[in-house]
PDB file of N, CA and C in Angstrom:
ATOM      1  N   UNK A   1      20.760 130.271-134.550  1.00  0.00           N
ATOM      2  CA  UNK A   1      19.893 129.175-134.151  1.00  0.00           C
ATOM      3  C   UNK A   1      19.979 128.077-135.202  1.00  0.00           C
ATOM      4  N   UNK A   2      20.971 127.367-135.077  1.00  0.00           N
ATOM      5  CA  UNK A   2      21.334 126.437-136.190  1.00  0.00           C
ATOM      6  C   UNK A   2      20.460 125.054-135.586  1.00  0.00           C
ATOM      7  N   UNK A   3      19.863 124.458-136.973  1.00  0.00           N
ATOM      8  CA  UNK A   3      19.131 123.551-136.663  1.00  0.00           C
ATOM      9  C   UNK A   3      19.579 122.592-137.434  1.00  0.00           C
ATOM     10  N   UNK A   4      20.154 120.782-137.025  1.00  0.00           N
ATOM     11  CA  UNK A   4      20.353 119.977-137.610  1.00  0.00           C
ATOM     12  C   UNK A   4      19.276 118.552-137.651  1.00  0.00           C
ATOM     13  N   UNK A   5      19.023 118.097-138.660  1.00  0.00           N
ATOM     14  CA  UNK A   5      17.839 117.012-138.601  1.00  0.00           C
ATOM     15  C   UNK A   5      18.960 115.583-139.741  1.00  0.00           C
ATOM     16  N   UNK A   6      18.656 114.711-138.738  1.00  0.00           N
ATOM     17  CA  UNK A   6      19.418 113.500-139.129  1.00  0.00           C
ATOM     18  C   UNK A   6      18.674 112.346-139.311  1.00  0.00           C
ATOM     19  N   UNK A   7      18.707 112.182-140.825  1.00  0.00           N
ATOM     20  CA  UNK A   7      18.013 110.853-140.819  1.00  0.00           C
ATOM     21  C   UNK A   7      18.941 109.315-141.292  1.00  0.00           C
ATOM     22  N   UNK A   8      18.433 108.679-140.446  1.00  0.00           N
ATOM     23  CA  UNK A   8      19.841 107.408-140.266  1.00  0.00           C
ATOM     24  C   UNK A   8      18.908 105.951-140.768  1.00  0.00           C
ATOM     25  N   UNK A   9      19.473 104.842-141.530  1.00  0.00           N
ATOM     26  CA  UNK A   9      18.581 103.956-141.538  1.00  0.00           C
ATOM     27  C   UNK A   9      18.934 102.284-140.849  1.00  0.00           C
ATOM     28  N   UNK A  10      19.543 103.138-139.714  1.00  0.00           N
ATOM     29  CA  UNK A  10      19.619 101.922-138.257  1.00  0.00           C
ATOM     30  C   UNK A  10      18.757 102.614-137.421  1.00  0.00           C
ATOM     31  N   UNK A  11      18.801 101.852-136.411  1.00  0.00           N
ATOM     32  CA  UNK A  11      18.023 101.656-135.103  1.00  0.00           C
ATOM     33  C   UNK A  11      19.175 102.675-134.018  1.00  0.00           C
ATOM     34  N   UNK A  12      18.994 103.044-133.381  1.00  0.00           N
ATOM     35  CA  UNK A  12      19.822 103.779-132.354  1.00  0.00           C
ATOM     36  C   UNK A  12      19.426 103.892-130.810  1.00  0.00           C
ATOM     37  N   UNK A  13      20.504 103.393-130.248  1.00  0.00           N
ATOM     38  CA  UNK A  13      19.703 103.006-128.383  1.00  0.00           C
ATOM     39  C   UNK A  13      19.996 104.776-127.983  1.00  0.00           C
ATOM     40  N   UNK A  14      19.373 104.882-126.839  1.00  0.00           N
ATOM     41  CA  UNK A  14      19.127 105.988-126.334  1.00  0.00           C
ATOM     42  C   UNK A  14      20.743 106.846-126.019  1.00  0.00           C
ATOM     43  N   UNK A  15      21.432 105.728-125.463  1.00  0.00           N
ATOM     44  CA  UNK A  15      23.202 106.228-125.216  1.00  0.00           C
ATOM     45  C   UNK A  15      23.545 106.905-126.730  1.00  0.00           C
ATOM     46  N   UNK A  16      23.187 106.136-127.734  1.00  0.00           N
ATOM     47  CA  UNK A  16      23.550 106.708-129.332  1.00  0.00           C
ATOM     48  C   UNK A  16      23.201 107.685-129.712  1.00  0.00           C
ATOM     49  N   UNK A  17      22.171 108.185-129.517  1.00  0.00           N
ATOM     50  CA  UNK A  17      21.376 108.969-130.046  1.00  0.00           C
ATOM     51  C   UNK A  17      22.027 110.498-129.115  1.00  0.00           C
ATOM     52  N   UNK A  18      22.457 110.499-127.581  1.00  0.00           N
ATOM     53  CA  UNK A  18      22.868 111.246-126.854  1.00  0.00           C
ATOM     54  C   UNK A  18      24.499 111.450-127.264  1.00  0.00           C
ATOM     55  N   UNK A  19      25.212 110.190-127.894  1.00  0.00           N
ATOM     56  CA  UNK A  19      25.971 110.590-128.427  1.00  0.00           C
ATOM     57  C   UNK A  19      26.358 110.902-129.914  1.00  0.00           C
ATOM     58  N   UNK A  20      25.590 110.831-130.353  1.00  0.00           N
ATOM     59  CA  UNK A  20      25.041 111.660-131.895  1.00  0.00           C
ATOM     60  C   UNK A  20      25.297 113.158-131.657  1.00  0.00           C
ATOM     61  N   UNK A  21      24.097 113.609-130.642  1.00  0.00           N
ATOM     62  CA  UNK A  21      23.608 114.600-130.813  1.00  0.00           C
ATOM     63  C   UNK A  21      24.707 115.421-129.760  1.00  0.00           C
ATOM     64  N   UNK A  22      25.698 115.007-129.102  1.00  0.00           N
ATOM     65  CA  UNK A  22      26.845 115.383-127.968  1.00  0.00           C
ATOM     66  C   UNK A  22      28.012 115.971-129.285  1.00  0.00           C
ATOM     67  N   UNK A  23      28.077 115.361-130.167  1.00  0.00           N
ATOM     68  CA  UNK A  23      28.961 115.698-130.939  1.00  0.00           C
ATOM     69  C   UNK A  23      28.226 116.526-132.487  1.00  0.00           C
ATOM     70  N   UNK A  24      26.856 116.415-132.651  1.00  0.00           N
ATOM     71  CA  UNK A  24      26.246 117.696-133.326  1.00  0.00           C
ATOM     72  C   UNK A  24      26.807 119.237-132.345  1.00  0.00           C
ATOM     73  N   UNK A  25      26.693 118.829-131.350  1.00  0.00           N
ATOM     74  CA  UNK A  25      26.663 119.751-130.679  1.00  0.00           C
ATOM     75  C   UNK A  25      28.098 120.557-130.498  1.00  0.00           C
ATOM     76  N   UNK A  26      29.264 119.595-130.516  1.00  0.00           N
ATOM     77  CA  UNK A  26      30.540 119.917-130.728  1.00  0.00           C
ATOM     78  C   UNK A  26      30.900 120.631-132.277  1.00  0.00           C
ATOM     79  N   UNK A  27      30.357 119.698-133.408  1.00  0.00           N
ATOM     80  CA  UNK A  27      31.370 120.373-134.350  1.00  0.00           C
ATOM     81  C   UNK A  27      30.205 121.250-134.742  1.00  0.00           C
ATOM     82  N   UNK A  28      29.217 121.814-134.472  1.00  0.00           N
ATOM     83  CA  UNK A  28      28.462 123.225-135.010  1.00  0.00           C
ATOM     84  C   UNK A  28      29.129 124.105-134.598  1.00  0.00           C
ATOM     85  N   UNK A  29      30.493 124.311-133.200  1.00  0.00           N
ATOM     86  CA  UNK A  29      30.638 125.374-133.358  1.00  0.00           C
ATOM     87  C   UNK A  29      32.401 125.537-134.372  1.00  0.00           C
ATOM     88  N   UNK A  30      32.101 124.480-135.173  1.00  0.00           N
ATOM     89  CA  UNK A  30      33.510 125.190-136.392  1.00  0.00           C
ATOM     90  C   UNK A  30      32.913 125.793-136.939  1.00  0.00           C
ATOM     91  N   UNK A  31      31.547 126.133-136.821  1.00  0.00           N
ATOM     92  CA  UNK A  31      30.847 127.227-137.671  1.00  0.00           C
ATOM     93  C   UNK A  31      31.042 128.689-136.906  1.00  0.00           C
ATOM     94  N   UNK A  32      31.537 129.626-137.331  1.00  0.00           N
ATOM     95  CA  UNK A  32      31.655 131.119-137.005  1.00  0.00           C
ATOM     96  C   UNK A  32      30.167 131.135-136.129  1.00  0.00           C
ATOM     97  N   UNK A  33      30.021 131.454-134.975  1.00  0.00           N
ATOM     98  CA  UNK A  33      28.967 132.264-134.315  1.00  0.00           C
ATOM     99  C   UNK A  33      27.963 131.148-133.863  1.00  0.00           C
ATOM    100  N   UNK A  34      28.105 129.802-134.350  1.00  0.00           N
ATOM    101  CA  UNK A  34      27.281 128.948-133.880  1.00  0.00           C
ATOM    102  C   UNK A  34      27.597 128.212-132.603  1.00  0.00           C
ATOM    103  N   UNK A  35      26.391 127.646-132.057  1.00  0.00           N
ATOM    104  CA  UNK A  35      26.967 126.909-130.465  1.00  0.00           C
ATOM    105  C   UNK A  35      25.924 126.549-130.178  1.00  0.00           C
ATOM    106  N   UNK A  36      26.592 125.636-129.452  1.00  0.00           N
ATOM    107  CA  UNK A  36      25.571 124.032-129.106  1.00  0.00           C
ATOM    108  C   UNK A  36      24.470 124.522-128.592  1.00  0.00           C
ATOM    109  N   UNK A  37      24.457 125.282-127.299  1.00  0.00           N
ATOM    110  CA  UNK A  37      23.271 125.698-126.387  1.00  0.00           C
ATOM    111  C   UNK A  37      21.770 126.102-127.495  1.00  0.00           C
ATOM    112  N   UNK A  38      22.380 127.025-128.659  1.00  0.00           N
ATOM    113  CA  UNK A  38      20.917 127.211-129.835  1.00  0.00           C
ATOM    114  C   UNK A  38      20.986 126.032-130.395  1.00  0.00           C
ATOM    115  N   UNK A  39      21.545 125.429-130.402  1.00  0.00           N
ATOM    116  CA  UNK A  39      21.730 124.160-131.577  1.00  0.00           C
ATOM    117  C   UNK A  39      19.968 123.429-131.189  1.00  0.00           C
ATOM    118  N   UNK A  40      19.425 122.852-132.589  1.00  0.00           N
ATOM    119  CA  UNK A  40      18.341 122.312-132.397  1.00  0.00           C
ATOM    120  C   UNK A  40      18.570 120.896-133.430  1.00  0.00           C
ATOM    121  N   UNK A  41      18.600 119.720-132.500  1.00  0.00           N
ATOM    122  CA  UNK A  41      18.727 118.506-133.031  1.00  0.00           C
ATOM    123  C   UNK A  41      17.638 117.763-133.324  1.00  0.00           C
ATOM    124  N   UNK A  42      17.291 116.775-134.771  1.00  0.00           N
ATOM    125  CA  UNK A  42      16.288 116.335-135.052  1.00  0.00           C
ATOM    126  C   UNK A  42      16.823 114.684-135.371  1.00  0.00           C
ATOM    127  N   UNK A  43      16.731 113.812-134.655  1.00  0.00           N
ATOM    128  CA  UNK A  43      17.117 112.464-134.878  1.00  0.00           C
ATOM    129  C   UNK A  43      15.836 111.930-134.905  1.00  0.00           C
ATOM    130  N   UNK A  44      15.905 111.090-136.823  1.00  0.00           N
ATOM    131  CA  UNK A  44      15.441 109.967-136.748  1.00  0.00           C
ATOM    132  C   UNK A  44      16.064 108.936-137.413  1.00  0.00           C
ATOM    133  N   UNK A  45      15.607 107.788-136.719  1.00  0.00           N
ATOM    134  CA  UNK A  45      16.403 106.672-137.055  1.00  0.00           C
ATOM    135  C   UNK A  45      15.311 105.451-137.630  1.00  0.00           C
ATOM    136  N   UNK A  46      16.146 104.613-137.580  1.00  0.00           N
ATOM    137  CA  UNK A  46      15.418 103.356-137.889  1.00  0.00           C
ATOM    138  C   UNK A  46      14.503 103.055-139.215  1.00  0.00           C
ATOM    139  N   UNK A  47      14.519 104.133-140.018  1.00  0.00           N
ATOM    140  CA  UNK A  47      13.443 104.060-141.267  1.00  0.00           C
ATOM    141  C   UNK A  47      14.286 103.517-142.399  1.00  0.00           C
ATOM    142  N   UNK A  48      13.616 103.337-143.411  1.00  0.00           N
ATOM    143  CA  UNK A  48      14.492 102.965-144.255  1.00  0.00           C
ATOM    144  C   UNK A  48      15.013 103.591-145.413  1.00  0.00           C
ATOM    145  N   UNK A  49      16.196 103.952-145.801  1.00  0.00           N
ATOM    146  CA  UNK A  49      16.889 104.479-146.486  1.00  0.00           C
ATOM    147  C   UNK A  49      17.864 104.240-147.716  1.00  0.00           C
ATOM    148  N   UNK A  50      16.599 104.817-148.790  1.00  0.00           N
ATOM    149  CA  UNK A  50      17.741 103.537-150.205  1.00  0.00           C
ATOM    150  C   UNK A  50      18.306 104.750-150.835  1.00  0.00           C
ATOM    151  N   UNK A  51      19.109 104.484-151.380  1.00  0.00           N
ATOM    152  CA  UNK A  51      19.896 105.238-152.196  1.00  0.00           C
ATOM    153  C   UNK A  51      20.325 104.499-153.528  1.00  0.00           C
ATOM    154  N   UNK A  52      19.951 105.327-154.494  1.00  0.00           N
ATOM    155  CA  UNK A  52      20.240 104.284-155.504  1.00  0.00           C
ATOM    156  C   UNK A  52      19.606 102.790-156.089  1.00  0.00           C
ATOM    157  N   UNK A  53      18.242 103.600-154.898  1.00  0.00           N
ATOM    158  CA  UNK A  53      17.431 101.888-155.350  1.00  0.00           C
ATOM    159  C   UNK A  53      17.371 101.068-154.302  1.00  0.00           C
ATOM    160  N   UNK A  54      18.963 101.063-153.316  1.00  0.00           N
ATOM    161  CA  UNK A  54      18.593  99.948-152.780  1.00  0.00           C
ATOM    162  C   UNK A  54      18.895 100.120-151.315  1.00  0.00           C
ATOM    163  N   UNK A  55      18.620  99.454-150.346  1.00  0.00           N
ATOM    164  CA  UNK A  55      18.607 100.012-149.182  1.00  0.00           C
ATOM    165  C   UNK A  55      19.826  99.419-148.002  1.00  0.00           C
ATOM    166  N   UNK A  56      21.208 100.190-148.524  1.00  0.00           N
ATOM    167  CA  UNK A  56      22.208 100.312-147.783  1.00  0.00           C
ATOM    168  C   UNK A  56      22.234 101.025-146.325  1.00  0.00           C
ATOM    169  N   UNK A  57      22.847 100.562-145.662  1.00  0.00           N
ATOM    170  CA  UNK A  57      23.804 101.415-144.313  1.00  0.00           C
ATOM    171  C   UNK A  57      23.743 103.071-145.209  1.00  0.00           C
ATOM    172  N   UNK A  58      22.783 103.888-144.660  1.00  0.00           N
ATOM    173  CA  UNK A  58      23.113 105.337-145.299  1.00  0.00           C
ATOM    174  C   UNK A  58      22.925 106.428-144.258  1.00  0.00           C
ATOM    175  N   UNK A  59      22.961 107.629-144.363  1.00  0.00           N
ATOM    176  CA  UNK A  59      22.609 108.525-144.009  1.00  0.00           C
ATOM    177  C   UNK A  59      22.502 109.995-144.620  1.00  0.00           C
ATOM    178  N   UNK A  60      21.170 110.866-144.476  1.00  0.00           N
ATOM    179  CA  UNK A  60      21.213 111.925-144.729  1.00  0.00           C
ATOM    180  C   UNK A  60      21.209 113.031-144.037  1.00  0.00           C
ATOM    181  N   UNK A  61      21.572 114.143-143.953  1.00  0.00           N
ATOM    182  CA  UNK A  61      21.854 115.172-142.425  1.00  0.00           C
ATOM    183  C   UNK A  61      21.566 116.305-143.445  1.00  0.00           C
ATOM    184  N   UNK A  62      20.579 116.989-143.091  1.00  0.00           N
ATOM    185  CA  UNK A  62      20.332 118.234-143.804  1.00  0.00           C
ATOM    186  C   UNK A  62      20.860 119.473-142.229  1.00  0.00           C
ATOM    187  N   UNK A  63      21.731 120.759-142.820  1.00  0.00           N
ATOM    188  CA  UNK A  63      22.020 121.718-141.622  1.00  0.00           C
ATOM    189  C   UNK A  63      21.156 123.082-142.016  1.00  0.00           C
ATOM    190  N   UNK A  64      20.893 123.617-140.983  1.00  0.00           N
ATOM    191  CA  UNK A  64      20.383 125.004-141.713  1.00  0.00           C
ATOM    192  C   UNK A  64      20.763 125.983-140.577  1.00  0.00           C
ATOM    193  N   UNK A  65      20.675 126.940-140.886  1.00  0.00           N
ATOM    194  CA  UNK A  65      21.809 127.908-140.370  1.00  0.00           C
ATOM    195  C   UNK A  65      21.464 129.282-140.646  1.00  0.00           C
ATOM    196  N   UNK A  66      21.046 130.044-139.604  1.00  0.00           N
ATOM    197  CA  UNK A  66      20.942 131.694-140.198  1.00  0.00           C
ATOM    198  C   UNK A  66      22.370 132.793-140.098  1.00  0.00           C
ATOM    199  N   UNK A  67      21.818 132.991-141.397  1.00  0.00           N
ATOM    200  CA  UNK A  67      22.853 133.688-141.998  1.00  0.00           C
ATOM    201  C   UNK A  67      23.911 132.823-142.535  1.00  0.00           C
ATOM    202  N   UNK A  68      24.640 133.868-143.812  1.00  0.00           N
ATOM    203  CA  UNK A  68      25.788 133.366-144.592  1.00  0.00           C
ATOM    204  C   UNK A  68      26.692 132.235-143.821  1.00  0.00           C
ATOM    205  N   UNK A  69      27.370 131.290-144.429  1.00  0.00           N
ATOM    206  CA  UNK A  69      28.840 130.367-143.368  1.00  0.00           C
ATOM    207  C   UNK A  69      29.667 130.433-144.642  1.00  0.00           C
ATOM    208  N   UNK A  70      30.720 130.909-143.576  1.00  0.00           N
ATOM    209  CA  UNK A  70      31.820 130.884-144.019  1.00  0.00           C
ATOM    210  C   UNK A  70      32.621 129.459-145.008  1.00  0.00           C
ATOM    211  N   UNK A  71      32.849 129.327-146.340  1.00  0.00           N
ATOM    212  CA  UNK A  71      33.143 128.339-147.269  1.00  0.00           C
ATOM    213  C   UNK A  71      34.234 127.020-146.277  1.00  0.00           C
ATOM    214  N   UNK A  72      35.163 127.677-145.440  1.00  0.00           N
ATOM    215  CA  UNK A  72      36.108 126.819-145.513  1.00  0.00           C
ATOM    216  C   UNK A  72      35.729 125.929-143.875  1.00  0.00           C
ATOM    217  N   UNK A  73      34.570 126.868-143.248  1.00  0.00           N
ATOM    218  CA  UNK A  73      34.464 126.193-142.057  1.00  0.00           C
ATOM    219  C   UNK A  73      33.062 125.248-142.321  1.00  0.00           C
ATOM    220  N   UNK A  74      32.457 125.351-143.720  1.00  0.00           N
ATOM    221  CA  UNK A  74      31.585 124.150-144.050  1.00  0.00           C
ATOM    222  C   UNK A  74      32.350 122.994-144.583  1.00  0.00           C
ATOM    223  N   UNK A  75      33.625 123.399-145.080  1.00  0.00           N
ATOM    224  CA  UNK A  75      34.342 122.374-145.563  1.00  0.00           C
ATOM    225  C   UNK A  75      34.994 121.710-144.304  1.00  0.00           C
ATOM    226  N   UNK A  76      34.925 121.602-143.389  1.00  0.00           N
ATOM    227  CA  UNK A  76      35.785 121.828-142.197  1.00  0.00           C
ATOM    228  C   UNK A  76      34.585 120.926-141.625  1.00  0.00           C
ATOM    229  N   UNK A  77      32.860 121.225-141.491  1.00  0.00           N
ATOM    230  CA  UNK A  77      32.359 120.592-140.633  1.00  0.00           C
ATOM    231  C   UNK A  77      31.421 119.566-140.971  1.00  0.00           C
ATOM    232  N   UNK A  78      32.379 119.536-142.487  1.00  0.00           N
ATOM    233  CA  UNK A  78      31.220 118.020-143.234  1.00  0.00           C
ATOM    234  C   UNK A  78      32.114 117.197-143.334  1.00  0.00           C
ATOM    235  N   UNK A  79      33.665 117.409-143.423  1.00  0.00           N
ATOM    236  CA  UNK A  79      34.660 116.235-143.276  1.00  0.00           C
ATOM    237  C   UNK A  79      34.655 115.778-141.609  1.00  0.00           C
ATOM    238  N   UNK A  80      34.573 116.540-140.616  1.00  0.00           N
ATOM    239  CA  UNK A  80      34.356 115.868-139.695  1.00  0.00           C
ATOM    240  C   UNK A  80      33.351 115.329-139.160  1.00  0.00           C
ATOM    241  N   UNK A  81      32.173 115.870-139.287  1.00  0.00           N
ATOM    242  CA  UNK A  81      30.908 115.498-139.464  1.00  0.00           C
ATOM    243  C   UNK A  81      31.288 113.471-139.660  1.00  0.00           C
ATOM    244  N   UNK A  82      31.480 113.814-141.804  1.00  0.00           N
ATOM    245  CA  UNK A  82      31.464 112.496-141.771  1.00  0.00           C
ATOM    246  C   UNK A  82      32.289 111.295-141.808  1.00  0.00           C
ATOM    247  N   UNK A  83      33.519 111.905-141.045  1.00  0.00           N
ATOM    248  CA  UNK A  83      34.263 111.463-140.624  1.00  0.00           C
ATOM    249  C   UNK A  83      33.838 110.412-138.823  1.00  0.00           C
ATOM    250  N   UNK A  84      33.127 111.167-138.062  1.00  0.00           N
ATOM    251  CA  UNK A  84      32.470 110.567-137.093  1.00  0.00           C
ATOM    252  C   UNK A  84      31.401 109.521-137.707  1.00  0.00           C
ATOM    253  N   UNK A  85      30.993 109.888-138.702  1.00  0.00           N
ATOM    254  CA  UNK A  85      29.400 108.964-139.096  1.00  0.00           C
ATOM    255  C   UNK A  85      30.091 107.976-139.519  1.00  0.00           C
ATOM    256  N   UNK A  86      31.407 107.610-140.093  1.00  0.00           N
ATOM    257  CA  UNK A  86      31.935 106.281-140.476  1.00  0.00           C
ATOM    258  C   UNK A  86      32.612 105.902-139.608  1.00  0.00           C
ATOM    259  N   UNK A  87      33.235 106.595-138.394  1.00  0.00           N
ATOM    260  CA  UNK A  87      33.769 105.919-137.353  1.00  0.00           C
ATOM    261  C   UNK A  87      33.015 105.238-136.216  1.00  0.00           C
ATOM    262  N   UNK A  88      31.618 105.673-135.930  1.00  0.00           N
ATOM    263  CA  UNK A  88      30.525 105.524-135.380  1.00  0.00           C
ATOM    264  C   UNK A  88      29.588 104.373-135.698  1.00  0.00           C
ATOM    265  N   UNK A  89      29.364 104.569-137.273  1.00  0.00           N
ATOM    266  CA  UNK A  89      27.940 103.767-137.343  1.00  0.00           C
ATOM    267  C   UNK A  89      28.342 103.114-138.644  1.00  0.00           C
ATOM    268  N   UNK A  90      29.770 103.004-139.218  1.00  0.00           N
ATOM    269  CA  UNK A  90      30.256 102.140-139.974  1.00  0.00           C
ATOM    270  C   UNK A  90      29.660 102.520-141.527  1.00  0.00           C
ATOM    271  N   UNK A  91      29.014 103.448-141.285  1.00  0.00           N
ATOM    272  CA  UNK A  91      28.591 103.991-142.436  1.00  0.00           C
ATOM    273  C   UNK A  91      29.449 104.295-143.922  1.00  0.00           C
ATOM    274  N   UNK A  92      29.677 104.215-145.131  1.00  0.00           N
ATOM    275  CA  UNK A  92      30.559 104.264-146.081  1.00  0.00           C
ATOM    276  C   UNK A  92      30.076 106.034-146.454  1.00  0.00           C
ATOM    277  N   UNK A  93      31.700 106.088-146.490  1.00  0.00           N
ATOM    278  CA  UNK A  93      31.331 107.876-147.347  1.00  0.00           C
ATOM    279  C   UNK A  93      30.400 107.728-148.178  1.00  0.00           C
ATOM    280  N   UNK A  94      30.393 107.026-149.133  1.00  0.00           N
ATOM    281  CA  UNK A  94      29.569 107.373-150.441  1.00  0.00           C
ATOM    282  C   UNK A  94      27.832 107.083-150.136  1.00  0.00           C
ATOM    283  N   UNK A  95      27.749 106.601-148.683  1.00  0.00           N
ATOM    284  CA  UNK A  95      26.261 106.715-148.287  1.00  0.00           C
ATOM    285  C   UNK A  95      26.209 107.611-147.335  1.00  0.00           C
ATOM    286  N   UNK A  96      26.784 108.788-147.397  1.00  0.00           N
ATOM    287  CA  UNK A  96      26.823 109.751-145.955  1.00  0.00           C
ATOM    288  C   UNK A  96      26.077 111.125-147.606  1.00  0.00           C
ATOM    289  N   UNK A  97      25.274 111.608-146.965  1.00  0.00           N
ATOM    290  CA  UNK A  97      24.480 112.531-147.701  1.00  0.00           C
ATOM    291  C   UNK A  97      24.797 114.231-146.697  1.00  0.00           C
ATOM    292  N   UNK A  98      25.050 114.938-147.152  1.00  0.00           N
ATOM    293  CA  UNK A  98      24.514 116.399-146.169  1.00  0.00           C
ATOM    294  C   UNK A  98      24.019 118.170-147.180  1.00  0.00           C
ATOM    295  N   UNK A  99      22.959 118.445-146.732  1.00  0.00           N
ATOM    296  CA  UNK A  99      22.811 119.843-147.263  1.00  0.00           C
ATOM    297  C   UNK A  99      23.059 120.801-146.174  1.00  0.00           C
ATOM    298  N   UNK A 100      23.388 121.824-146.500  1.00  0.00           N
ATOM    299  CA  UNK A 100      23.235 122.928-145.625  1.00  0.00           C
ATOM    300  C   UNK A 100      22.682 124.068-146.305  1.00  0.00           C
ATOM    301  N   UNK A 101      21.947 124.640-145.958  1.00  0.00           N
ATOM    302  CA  UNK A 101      21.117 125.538-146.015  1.00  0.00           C
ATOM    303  C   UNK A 101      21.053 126.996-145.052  1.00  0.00           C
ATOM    304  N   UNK A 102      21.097 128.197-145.861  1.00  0.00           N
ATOM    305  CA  UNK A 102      21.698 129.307-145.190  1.00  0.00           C
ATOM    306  C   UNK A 102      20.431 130.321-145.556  1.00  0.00           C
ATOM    307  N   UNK A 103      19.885 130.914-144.161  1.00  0.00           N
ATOM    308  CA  UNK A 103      18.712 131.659-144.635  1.00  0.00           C
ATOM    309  C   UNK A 103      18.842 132.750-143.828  1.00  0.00           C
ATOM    310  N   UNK A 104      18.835 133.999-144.733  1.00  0.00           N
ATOM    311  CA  UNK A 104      18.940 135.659-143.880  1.00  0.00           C
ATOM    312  C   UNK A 104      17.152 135.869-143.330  1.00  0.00           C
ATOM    313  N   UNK A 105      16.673 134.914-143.104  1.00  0.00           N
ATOM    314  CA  UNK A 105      15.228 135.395-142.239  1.00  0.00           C
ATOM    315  C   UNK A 105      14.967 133.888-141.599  1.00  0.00           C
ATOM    316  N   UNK A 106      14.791 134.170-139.917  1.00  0.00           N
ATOM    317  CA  UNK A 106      14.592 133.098-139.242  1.00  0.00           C
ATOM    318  C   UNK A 106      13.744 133.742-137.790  1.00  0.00           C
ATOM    319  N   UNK A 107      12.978 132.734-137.699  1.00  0.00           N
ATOM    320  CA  UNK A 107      12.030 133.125-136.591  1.00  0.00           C
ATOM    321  C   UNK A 107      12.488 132.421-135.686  1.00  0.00           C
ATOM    322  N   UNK A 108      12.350 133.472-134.145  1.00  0.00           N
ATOM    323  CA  UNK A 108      12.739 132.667-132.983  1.00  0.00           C
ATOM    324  C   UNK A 108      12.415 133.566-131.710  1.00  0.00           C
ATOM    325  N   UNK A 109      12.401 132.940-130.491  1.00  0.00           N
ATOM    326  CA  UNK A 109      11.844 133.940-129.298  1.00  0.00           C
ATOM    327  C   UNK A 109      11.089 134.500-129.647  1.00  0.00           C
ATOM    328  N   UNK A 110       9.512 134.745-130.345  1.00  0.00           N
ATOM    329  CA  UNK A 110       8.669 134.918-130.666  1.00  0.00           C
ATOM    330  C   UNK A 110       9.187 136.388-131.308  1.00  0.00           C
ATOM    331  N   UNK A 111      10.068 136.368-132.251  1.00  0.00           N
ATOM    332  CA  UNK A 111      10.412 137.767-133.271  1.00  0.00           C
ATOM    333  C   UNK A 111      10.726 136.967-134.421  1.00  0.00           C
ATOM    334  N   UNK A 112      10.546 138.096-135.226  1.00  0.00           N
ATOM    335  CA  UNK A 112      10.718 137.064-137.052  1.00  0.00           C
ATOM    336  C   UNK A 112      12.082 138.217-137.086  1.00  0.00           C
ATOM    337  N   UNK A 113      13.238 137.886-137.452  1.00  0.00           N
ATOM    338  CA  UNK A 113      14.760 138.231-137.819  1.00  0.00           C
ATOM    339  C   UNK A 113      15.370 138.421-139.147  1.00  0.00           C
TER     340      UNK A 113
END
């Protein structure tokens, strides 16, 4: 039940945001065992976002993910990741931010795991 939350500091029309979250939905599964259908997307946009003080074109994308991921398929889904975020929203690598986060206990369908 991989959950991604995206915070962007443009504005995003409704088509954007569906295609944001169309292609969250694609590269979660270079992750071993993950897939779109659990995938849980968190878009917000439009706030403002400084880095460094000052408030550039940025973005931050935190992932979280139960259980261990495999090293080379996180390396695998943050180059494409932000590879789309600069082809998309013109965004510069060096303002593209991401954590991922890997936790062996996650609640879901009303059972704790």
């Amino acid at each position: 039940m991989p959950f991604i939350s995206v915070t962007i500091g443009q504005k995003l029309n409704s088509a954007e945001k569906e295609k944001l979250k169309a292609e969250l939905g694609r590269l979660i599964t270079i992750i071993p065992g993950k897939t779109e259908p659990d995938l849980i997307v968190h878009i917000q946009d439009s706030g403002a976002v400084y880095m460094g003080g000052t408030e550039t074109p940025s973005v931050y994308i935190d992932l979280r993910v139960y259980t261990k991921t495999k090293e080379d398929a996180k390396k695998t889904f943050t180059k494409k990741l932000f590879d789309f975020i600069t082809a998309e929203y013109g965004i510069k690598p060096d303002r593209q931010y991401l954590t991922i986060s890997e936790y062996e206990n996650w609640g879901y369908d009303g059972e704790f795991h």
